[in-house]
N, C-alpha and C. Protein backbone atom coordinates (compact mmCIF):
# COMPACT_ATOMS: atom_id res chain seq x y z
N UNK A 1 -185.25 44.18 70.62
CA UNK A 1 -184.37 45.31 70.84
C UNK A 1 -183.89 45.83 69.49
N UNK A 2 -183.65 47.12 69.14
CA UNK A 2 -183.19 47.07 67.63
C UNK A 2 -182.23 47.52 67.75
N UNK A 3 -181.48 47.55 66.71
CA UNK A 3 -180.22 47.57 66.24
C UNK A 3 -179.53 49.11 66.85
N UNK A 4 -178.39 49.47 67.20
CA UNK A 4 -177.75 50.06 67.14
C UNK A 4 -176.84 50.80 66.31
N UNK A 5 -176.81 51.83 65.42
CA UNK A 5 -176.17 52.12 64.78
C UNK A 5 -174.33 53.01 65.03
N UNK A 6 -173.72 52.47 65.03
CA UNK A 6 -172.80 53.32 65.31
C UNK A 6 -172.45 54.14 63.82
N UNK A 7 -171.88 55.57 64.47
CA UNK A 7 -172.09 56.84 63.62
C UNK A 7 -170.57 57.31 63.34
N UNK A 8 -170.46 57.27 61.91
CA UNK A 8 -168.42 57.79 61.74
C UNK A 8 -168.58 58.99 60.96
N UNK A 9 -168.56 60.05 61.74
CA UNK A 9 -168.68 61.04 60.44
C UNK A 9 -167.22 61.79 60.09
N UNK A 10 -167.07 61.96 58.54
CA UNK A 10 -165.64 62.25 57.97
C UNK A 10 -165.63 63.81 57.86
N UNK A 11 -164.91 64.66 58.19
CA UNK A 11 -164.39 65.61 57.61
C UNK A 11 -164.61 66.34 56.53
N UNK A 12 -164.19 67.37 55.90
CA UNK A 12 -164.13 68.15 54.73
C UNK A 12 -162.96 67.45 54.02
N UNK A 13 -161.74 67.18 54.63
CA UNK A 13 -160.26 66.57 54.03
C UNK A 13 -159.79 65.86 55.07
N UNK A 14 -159.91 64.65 54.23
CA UNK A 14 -159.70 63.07 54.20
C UNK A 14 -158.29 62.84 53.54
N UNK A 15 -157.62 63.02 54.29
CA UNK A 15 -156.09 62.33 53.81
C UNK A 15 -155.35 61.84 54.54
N UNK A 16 -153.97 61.19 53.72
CA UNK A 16 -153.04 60.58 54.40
C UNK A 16 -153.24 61.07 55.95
N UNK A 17 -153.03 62.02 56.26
CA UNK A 17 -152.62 63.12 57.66
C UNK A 17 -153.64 62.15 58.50
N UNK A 18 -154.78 62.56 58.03
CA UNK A 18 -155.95 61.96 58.79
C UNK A 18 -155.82 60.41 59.07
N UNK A 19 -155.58 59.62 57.99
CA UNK A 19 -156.03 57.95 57.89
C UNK A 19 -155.69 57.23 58.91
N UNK A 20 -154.52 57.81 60.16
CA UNK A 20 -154.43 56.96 61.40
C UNK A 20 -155.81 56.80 62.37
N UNK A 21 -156.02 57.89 62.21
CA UNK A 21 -156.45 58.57 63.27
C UNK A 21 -158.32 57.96 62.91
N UNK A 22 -158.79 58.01 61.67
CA UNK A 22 -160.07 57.39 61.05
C UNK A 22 -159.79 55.83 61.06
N UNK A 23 -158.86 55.37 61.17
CA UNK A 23 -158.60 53.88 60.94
C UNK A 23 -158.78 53.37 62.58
N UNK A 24 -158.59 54.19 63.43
CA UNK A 24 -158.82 53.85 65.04
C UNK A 24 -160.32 53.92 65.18
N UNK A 25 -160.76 54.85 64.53
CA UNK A 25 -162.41 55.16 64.85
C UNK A 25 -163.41 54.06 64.01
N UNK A 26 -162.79 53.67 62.57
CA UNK A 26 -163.55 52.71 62.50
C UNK A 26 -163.03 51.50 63.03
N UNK A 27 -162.36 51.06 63.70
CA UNK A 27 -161.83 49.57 64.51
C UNK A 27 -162.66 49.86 65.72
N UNK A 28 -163.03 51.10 66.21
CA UNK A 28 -163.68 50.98 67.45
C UNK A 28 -164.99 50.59 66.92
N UNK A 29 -165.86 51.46 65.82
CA UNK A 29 -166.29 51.36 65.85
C UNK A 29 -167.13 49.14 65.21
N UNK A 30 -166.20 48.76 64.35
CA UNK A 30 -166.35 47.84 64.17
C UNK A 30 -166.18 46.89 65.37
N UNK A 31 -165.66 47.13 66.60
CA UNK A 31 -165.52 46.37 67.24
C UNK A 31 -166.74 45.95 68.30
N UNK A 32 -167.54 47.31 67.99
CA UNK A 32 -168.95 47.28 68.70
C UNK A 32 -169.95 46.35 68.20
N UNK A 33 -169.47 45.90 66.94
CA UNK A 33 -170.30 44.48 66.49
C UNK A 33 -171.68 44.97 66.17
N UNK A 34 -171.84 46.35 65.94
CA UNK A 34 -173.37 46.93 64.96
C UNK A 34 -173.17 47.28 63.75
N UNK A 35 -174.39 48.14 63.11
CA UNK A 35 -174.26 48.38 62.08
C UNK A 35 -173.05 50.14 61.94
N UNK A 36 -172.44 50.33 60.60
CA UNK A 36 -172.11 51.51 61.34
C UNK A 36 -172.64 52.39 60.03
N UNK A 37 -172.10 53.58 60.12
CA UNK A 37 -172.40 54.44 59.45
C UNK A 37 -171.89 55.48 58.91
N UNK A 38 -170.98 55.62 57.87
CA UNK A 38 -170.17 56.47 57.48
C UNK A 38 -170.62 57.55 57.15
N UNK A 39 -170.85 59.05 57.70
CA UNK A 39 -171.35 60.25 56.88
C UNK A 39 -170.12 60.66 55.69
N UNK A 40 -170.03 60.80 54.66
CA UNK A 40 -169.48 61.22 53.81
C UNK A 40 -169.69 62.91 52.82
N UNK A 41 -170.72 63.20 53.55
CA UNK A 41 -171.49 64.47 53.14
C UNK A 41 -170.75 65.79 52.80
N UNK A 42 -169.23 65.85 54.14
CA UNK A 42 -168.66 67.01 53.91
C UNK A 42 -167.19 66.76 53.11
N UNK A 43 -167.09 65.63 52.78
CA UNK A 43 -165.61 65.65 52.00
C UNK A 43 -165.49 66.78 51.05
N UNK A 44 -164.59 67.03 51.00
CA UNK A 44 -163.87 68.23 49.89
C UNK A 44 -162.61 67.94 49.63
N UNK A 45 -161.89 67.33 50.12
CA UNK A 45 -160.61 66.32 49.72
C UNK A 45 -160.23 65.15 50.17
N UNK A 46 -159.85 64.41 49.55
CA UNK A 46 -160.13 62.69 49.98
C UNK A 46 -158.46 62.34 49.31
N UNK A 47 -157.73 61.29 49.55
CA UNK A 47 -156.42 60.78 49.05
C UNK A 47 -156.95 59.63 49.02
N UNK A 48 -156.01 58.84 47.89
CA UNK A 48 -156.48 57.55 47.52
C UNK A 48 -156.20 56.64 48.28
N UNK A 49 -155.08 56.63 49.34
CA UNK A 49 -154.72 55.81 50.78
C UNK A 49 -156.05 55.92 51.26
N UNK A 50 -156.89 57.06 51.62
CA UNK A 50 -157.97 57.00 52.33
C UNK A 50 -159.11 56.00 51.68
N UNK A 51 -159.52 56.21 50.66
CA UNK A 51 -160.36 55.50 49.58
C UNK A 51 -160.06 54.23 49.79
N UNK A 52 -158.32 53.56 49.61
CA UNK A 52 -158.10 52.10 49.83
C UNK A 52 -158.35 51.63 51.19
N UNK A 53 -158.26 52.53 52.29
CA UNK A 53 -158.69 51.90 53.72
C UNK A 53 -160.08 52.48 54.01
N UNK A 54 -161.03 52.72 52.98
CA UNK A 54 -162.23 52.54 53.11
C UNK A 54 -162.95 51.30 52.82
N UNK A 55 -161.89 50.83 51.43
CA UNK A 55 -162.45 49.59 50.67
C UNK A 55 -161.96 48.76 51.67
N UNK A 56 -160.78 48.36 51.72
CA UNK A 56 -160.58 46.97 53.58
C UNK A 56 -161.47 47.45 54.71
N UNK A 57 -162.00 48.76 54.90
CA UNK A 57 -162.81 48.37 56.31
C UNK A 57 -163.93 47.63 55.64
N UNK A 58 -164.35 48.71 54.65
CA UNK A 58 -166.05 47.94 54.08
C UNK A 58 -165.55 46.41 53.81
N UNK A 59 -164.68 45.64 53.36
CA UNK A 59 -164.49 44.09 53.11
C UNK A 59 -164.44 43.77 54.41
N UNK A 60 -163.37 44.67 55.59
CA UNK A 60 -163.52 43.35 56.48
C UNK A 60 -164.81 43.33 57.59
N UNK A 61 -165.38 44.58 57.52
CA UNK A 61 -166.87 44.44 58.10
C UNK A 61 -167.69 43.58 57.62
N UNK A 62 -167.80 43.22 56.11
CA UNK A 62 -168.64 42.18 55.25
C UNK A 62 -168.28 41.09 56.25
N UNK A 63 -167.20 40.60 56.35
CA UNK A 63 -166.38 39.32 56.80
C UNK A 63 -166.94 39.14 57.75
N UNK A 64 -166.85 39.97 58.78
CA UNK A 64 -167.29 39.96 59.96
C UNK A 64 -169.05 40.06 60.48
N UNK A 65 -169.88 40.09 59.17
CA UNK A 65 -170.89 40.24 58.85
C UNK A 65 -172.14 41.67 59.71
N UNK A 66 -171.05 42.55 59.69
CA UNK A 66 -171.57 43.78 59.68
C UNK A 66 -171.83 44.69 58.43
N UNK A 67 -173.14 45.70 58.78
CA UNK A 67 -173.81 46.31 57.74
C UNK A 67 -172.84 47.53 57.89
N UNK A 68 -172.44 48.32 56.72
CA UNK A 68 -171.57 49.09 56.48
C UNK A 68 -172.58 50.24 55.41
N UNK A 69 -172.87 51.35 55.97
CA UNK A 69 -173.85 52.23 55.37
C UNK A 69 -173.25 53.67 54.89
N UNK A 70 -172.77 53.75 53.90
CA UNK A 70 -172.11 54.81 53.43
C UNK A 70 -173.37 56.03 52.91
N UNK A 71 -173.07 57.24 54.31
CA UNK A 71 -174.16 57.91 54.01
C UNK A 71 -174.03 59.41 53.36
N UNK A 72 -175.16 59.45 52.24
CA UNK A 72 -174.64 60.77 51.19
C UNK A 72 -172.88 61.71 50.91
N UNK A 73 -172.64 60.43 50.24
CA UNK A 73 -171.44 60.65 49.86
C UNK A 73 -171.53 62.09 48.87
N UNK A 74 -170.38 62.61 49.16
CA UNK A 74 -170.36 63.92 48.04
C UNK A 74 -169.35 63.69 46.72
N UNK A 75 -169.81 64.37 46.14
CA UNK A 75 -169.55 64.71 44.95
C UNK A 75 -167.85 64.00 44.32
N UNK A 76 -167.62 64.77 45.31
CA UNK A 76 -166.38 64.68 45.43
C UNK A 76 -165.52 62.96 45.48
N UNK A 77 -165.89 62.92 46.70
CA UNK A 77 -165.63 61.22 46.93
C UNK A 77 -166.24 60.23 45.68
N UNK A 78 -167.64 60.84 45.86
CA UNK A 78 -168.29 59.79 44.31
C UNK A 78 -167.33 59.72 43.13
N UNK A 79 -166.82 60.62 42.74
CA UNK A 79 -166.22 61.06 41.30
C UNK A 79 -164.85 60.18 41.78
N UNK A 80 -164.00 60.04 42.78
CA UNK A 80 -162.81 60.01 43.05
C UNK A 80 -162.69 58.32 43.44
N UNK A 81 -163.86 58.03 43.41
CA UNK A 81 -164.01 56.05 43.92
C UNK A 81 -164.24 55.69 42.36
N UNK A 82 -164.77 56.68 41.63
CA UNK A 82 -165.69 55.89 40.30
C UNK A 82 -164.38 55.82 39.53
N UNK A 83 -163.52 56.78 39.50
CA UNK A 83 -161.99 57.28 38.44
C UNK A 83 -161.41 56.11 39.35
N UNK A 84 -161.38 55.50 40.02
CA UNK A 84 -160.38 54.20 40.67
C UNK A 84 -161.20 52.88 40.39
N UNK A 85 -162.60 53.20 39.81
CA UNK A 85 -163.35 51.99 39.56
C UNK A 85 -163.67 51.18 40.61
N UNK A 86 -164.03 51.44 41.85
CA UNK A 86 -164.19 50.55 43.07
C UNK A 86 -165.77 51.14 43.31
N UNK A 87 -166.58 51.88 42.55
CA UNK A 87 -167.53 52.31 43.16
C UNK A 87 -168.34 51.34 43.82
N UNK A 88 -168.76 50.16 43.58
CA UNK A 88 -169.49 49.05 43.55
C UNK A 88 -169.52 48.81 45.63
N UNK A 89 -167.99 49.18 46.31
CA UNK A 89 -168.07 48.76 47.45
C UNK A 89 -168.77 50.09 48.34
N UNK A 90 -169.62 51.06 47.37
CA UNK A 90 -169.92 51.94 48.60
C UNK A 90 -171.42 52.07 47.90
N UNK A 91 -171.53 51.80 46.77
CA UNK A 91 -173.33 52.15 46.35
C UNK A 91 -173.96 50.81 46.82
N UNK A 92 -175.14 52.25 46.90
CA UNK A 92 -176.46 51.36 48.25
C UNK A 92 -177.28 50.41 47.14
């Protein structure tokens, strides 16, 4: 049977406002026990609260030994993880 991917796709602006509301969607989605899949493609504003509860989902999915697939991140986000020095938890 193969794998299931569950699919999280983010927004244009990723912030505080948002982070309840993305923090429910990836618990659901982690709770489905597959791989998941973050689209990151349309960010255009991101807050660093968001960035830090990207880095605890991606750790506690590791934990839990789920694959965590951060897909074509933009520009934006890239530049804004690398200036916080955490890039390491989202490159493939």
């Amino acid at each position: 049977m193969a794998e299931t991917i569950i699919e999280v796709d983010c927004a244009e602006s990723v912030t505080i406002a948002q982070a309840a509301d993305l923090y429910a969607q990836l618990l659901m989605a982690m709770a489905e026990g597959q791989a998941i899949q973050i689209n990151l493609s349309q960010i255009e504003r991101i807050d660093t609260a968001v960035i830090q509860l990207f880095y605890a989902f991606h750790r506690d999915a590791q934990v839990q030994g789920l694959v965590v697939i951060w897909s074509s991140p933009s520009q934006l986000f890239s530049d804004a993880v690398d200036n916080l020095g955490i890039k390491a938890f989202y490159a493939q």
